[in-house]
Each structure stands twice: as structure tokens, then as C-alpha cells.
PDB file of N, CA and C in Angstrom:
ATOM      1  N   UNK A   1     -21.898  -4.796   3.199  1.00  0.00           N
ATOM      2  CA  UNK A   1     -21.076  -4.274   4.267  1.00  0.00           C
ATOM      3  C   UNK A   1     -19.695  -4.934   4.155  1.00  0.00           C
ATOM      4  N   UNK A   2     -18.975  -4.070   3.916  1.00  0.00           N
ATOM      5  CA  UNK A   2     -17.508  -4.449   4.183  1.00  0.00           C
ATOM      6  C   UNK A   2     -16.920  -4.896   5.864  1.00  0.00           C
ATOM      7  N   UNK A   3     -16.112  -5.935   5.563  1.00  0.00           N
ATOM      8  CA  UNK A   3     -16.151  -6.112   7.017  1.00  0.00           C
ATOM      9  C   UNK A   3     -14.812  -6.584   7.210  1.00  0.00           C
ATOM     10  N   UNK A   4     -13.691  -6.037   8.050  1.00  0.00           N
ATOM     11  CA  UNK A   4     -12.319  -6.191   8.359  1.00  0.00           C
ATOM     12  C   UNK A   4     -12.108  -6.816   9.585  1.00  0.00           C
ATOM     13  N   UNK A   5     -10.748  -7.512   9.682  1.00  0.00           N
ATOM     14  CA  UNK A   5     -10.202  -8.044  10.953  1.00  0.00           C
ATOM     15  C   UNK A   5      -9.309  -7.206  11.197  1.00  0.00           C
ATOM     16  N   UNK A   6      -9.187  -6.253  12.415  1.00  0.00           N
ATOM     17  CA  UNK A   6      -8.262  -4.838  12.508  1.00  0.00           C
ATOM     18  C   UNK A   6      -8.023  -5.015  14.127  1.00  0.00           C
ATOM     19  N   UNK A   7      -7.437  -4.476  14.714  1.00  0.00           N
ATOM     20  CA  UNK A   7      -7.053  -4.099  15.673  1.00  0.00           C
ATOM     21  C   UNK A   7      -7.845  -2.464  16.597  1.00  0.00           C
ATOM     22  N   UNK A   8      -8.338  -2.763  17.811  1.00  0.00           N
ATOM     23  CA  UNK A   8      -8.693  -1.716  18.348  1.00  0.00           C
ATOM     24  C   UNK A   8      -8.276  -1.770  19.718  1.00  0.00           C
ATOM     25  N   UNK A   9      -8.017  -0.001  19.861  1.00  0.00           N
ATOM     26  CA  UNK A   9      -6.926   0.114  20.688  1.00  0.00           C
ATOM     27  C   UNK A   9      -7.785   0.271  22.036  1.00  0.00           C
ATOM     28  N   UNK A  10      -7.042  -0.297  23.586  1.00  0.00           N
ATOM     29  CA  UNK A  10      -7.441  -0.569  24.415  1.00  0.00           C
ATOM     30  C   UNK A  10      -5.940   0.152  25.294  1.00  0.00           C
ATOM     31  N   UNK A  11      -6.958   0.019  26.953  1.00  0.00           N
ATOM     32  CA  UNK A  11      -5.559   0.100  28.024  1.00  0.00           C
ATOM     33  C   UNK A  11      -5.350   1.787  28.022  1.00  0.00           C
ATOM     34  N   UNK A  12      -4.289   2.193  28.819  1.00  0.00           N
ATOM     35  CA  UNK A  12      -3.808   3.299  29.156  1.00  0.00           C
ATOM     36  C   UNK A  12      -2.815   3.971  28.209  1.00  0.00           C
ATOM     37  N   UNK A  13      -2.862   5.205  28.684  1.00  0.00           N
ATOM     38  CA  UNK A  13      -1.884   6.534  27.836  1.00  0.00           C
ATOM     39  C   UNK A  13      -0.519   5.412  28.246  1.00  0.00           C
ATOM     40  N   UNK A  14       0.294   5.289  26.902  1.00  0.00           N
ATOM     41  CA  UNK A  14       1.349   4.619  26.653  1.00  0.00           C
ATOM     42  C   UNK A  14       1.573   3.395  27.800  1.00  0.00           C
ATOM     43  N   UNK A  15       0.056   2.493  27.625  1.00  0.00           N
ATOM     44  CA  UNK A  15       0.277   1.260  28.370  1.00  0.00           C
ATOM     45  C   UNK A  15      -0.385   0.720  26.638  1.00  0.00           C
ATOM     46  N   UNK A  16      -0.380   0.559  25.652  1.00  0.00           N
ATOM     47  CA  UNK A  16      -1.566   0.064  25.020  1.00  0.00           C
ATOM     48  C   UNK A  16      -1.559  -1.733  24.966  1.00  0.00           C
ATOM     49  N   UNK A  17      -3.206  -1.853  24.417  1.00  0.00           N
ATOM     50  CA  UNK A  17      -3.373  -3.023  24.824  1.00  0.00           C
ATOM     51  C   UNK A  17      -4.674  -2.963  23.669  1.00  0.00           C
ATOM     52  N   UNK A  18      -4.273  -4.598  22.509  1.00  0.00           N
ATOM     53  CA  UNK A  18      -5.268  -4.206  21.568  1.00  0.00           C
ATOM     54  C   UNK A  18      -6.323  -5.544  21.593  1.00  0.00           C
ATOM     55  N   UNK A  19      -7.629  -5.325  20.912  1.00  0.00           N
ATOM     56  CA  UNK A  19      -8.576  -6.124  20.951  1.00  0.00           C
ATOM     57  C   UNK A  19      -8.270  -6.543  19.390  1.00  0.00           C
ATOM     58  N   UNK A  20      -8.454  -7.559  18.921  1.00  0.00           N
ATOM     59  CA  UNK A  20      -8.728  -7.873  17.774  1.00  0.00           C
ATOM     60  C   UNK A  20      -9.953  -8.381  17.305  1.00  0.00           C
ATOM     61  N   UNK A  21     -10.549  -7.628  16.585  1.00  0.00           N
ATOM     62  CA  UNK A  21     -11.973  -7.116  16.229  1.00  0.00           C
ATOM     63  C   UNK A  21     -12.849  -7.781  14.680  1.00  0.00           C
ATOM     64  N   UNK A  22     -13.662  -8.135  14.633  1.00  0.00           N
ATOM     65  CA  UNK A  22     -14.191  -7.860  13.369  1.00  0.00           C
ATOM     66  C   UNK A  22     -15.135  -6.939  13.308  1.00  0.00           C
ATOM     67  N   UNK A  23     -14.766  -5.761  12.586  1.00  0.00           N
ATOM     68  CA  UNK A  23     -16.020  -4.456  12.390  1.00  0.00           C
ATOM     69  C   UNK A  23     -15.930  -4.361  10.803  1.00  0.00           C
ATOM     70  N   UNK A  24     -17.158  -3.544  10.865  1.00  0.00           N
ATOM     71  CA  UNK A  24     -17.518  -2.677   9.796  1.00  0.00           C
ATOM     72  C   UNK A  24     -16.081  -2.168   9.170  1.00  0.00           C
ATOM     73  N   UNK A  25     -15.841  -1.514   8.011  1.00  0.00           N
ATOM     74  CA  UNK A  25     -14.621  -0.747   7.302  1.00  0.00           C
ATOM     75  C   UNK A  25     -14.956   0.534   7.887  1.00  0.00           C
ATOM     76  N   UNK A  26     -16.309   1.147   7.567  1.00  0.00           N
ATOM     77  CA  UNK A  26     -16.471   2.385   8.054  1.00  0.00           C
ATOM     78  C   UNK A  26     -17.018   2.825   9.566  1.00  0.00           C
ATOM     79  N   UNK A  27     -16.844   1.882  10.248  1.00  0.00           N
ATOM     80  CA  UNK A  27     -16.858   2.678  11.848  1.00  0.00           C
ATOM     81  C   UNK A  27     -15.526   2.333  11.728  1.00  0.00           C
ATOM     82  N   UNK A  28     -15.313   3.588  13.427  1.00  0.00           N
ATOM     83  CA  UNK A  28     -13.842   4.170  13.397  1.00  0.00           C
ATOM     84  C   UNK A  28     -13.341   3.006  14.915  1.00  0.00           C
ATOM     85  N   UNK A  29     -11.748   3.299  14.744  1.00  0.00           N
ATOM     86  CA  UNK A  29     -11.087   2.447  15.232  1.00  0.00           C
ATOM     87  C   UNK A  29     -11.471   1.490  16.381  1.00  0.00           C
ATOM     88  N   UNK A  30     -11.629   2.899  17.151  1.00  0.00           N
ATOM     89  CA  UNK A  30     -12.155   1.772  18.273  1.00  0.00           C
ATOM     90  C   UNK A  30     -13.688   2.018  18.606  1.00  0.00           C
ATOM     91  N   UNK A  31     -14.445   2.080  17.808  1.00  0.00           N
ATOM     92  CA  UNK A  31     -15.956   2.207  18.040  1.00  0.00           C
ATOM     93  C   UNK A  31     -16.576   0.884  17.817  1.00  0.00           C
ATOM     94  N   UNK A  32     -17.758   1.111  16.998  1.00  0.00           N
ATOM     95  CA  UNK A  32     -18.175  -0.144  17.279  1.00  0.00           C
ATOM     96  C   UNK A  32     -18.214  -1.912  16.258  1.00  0.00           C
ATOM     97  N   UNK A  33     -18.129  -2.537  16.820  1.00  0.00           N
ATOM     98  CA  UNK A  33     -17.750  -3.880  15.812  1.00  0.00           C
ATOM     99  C   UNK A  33     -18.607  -4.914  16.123  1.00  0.00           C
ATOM    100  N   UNK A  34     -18.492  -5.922  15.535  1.00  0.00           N
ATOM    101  CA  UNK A  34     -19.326  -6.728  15.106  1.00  0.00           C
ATOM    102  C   UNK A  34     -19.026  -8.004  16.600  1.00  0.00           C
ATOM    103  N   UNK A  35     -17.562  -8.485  16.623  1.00  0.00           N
ATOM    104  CA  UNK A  35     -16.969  -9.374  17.634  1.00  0.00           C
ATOM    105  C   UNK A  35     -15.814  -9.156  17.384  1.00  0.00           C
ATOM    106  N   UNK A  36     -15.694  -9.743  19.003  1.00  0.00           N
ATOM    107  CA  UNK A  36     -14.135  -9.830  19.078  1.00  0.00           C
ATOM    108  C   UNK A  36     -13.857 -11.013  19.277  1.00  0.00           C
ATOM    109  N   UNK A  37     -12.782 -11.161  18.287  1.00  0.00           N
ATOM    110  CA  UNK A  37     -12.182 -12.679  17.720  1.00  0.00           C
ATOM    111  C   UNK A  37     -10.391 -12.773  18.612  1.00  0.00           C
ATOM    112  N   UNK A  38     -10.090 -11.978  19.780  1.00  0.00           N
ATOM    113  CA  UNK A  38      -8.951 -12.347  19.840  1.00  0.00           C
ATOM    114  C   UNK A  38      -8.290 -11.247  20.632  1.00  0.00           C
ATOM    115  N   UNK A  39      -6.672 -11.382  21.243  1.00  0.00           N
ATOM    116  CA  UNK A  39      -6.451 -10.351  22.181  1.00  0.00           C
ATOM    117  C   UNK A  39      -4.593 -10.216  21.921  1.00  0.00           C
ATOM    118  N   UNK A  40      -4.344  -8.746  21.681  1.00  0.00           N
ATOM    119  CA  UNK A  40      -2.680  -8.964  21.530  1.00  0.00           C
ATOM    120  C   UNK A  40      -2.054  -7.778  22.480  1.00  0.00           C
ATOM    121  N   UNK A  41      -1.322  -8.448  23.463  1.00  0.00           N
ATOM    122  CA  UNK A  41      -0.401  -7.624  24.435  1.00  0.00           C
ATOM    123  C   UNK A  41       0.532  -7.435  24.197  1.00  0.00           C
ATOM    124  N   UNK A  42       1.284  -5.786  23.227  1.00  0.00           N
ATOM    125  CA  UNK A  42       2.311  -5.535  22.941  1.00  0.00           C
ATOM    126  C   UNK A  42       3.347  -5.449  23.758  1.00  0.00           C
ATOM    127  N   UNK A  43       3.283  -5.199  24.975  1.00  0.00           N
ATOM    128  CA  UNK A  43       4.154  -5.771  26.035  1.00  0.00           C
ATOM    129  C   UNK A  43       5.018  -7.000  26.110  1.00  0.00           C
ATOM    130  N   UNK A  44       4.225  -7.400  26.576  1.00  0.00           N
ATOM    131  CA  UNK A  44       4.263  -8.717  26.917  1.00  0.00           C
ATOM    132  C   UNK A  44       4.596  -9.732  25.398  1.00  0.00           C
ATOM    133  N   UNK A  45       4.698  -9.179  24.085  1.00  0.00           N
ATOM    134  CA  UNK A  45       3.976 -10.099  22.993  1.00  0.00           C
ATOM    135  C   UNK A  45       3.124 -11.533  23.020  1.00  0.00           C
ATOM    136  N   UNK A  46       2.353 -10.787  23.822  1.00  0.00           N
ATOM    137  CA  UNK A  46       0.969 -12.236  23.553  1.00  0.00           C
ATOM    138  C   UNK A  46       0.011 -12.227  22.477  1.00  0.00           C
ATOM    139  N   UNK A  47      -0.595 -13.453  22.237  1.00  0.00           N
ATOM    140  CA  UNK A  47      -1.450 -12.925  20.916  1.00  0.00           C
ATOM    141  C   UNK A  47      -2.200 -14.197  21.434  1.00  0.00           C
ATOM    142  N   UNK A  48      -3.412 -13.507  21.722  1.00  0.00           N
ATOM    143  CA  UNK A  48      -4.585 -15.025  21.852  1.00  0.00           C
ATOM    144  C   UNK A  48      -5.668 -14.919  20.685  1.00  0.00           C
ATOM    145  N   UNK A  49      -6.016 -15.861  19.788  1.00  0.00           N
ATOM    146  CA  UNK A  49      -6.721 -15.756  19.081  1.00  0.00           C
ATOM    147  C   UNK A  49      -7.848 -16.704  19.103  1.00  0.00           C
ATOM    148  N   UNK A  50      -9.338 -16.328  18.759  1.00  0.00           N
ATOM    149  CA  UNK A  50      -9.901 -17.705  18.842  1.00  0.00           C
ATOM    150  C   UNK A  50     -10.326 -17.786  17.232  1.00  0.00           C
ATOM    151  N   UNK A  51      -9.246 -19.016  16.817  1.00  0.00           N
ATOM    152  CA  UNK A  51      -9.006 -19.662  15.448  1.00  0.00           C
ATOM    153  C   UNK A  51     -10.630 -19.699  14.474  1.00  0.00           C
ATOM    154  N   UNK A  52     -11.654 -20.485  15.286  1.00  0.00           N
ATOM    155  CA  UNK A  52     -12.934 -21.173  14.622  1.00  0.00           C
ATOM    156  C   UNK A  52     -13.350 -19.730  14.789  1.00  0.00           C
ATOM    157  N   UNK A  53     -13.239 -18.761  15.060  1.00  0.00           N
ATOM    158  CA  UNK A  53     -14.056 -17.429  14.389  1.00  0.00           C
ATOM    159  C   UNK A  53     -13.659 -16.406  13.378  1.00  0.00           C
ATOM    160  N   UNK A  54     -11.978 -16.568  13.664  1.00  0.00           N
ATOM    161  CA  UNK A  54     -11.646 -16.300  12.753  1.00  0.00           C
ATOM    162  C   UNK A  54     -11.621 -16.407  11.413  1.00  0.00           C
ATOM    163  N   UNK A  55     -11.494 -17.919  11.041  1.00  0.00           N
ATOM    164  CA  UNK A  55     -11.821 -18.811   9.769  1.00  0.00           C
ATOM    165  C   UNK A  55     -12.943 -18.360   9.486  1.00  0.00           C
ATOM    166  N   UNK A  56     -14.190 -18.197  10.110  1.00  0.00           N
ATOM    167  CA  UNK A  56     -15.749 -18.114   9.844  1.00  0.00           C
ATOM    168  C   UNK A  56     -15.597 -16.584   9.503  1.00  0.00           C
ATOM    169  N   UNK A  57     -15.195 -15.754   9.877  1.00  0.00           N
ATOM    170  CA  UNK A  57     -15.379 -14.397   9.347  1.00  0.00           C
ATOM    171  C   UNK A  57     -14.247 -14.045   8.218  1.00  0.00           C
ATOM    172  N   UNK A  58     -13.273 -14.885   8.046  1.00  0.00           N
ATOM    173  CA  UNK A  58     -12.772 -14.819   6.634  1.00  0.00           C
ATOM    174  C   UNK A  58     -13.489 -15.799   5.534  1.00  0.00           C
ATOM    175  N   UNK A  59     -14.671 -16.517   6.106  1.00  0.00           N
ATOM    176  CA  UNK A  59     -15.185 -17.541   5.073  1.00  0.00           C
ATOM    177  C   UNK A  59     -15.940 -16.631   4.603  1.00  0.00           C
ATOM    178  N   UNK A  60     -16.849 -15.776   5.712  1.00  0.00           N
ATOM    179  CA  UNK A  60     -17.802 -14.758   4.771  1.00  0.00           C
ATOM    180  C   UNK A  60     -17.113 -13.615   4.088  1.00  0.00           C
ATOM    181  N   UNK A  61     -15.589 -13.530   4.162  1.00  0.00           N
ATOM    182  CA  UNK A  61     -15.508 -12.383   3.326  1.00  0.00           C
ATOM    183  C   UNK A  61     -14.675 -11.251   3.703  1.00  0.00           C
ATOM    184  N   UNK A  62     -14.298 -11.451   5.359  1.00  0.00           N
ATOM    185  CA  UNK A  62     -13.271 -10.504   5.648  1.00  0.00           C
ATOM    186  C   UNK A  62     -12.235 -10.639   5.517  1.00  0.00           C
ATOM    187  N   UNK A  63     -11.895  -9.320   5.640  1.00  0.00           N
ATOM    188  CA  UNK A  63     -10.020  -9.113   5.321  1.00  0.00           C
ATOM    189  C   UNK A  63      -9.494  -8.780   6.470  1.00  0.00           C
ATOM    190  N   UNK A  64      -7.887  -9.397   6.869  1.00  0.00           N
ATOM    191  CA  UNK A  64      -6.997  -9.109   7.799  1.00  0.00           C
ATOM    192  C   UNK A  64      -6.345  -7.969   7.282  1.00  0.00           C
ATOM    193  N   UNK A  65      -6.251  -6.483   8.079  1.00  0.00           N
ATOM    194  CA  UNK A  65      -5.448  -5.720   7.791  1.00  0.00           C
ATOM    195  C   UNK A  65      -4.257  -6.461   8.081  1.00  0.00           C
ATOM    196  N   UNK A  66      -3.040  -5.571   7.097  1.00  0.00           N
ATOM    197  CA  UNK A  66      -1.262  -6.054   7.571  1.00  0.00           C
ATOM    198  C   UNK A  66      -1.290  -6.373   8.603  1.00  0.00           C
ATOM    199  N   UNK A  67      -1.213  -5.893   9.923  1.00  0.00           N
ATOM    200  CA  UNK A  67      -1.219  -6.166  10.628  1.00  0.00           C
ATOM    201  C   UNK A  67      -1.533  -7.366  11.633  1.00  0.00           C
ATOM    202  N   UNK A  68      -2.320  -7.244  11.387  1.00  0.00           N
ATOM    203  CA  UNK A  68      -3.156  -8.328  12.097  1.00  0.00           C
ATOM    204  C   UNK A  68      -2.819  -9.673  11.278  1.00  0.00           C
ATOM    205  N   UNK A  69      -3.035  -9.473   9.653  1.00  0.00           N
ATOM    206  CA  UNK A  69      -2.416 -10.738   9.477  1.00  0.00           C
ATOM    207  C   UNK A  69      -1.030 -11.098   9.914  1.00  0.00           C
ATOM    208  N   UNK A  70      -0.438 -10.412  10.244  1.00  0.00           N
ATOM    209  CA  UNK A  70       0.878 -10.817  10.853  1.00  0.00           C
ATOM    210  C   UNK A  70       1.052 -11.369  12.271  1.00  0.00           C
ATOM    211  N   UNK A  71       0.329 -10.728  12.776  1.00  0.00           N
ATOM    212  CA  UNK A  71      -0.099 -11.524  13.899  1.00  0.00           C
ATOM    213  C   UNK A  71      -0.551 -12.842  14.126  1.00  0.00           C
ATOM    214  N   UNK A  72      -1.669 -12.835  13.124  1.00  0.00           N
ATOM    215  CA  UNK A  72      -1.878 -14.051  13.158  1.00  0.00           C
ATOM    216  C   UNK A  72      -1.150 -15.458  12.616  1.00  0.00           C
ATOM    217  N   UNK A  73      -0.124 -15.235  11.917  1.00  0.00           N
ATOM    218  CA  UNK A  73       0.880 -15.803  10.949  1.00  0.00           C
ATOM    219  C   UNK A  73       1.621 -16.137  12.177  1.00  0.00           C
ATOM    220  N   UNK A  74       1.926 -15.283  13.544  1.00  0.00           N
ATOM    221  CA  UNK A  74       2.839 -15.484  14.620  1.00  0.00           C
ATOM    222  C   UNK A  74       2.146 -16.535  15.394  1.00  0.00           C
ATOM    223  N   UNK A  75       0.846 -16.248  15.383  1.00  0.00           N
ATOM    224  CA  UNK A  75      -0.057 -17.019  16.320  1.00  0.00           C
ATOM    225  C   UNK A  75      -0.092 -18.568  16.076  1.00  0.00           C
ATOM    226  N   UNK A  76      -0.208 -18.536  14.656  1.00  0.00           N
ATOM    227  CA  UNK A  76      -0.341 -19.687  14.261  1.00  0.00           C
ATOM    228  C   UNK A  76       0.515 -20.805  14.200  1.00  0.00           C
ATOM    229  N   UNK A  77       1.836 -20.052  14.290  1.00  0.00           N
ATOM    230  CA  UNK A  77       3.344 -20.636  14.010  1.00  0.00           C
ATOM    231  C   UNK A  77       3.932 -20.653  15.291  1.00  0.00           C
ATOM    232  N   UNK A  78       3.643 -19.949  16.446  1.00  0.00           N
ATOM    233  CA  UNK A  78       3.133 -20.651  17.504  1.00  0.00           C
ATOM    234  C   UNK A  78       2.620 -21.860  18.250  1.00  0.00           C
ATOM    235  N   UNK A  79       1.160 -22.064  17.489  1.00  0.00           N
ATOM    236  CA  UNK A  79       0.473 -23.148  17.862  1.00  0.00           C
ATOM    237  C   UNK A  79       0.907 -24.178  17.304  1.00  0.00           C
ATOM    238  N   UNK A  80       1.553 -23.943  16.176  1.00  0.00           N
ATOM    239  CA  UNK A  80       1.952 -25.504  15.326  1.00  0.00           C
ATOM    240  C   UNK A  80       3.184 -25.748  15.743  1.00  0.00           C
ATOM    241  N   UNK A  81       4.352 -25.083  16.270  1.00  0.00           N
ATOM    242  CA  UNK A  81       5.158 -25.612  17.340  1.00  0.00           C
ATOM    243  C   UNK A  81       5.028 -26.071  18.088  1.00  0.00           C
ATOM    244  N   UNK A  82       4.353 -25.541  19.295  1.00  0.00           N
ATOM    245  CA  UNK A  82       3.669 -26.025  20.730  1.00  0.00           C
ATOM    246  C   UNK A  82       3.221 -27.506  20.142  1.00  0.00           C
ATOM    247  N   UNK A  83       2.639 -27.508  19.150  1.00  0.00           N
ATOM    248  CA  UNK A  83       1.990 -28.907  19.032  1.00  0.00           C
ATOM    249  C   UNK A  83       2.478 -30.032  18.935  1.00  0.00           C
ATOM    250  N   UNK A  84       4.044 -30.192  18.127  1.00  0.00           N
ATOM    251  CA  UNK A  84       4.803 -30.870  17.761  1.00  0.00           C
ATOM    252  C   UNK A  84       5.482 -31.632  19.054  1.00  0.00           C
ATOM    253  N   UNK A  85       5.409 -32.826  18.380  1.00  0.00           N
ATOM    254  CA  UNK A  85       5.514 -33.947  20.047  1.00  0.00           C
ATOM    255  C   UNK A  85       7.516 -33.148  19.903  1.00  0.00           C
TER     256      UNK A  85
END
């Protein structure tokens, strides 16, 4: 089983609001997945991710669509600011 880190779409007609997912390649966007590893409010640009699941589902083998890896590249560069005394 192929298994991706993708984005599925959430929220209202032109409110959107996405889950960040690990599913299957072949179920469809927003059907069904495995977990959700994380949350991004295009609004607002928030991006909450939870890191230790992420790592674990790229250890077994998944892939970040573009997207999402970009996100997470924000997320991360984020957290390692915030961190810095």
C-alpha cells in the first residue's frame, strides 16, 4: 500500500479549511485515511503539525505531496525560531 501525506479538504463553500492526512494513494481526497497528523488554516496561515507522527509515517515510507511538504518546511522553520532563546 502506497501511503501519502496530502491534504484533505474541510470547512465551507469558499471558507476552506484543510486536515493533513496520511491515506492510502488510491482513496480519493477527502475520503478515507489512515490518521490525521496535523491541521492548516489558509486564512489565518496556521499550520499545526504533530511532528512524532509525522517522522513515523515517513519512517515507514510515506511521501509528502508538494504541498504539504512545504508546509511543513514553514512549520518547522517556525518552531526552530520560536525556540531560539
Amino acid at each position: 500500500m502506497a501511503v501519502k501525506i496530502r491534504l484533505a479538504r474541510m470547512g465551507s463553500k469558499k471558507r476552506p479549511y484543510y486536515r493533513i492526512v496520511a491515506a492510502d494513494a488510491r482513496c480519493p481526497r477527502d475520503g478515507r485515511f489512515l490518521e490525521r497528523v496535523g491541521t492548516y488554516d489558509p486564512h489565518g496561515e496556521t499550520v499545526v503539525i504533530n511532528e512524532a507522527r509525522i517522522s513515523y509515517w515517513q519512517g515507514v515510507g510515506a511521501h509528502p505531496t508538494i504541498t504539504v511538504a512545504r508546509l511543513l518546511r514553514k512549520a518547522r522553520k517556525a518552531t526552530a525560531v520560536a525556540a531560539k532563546p
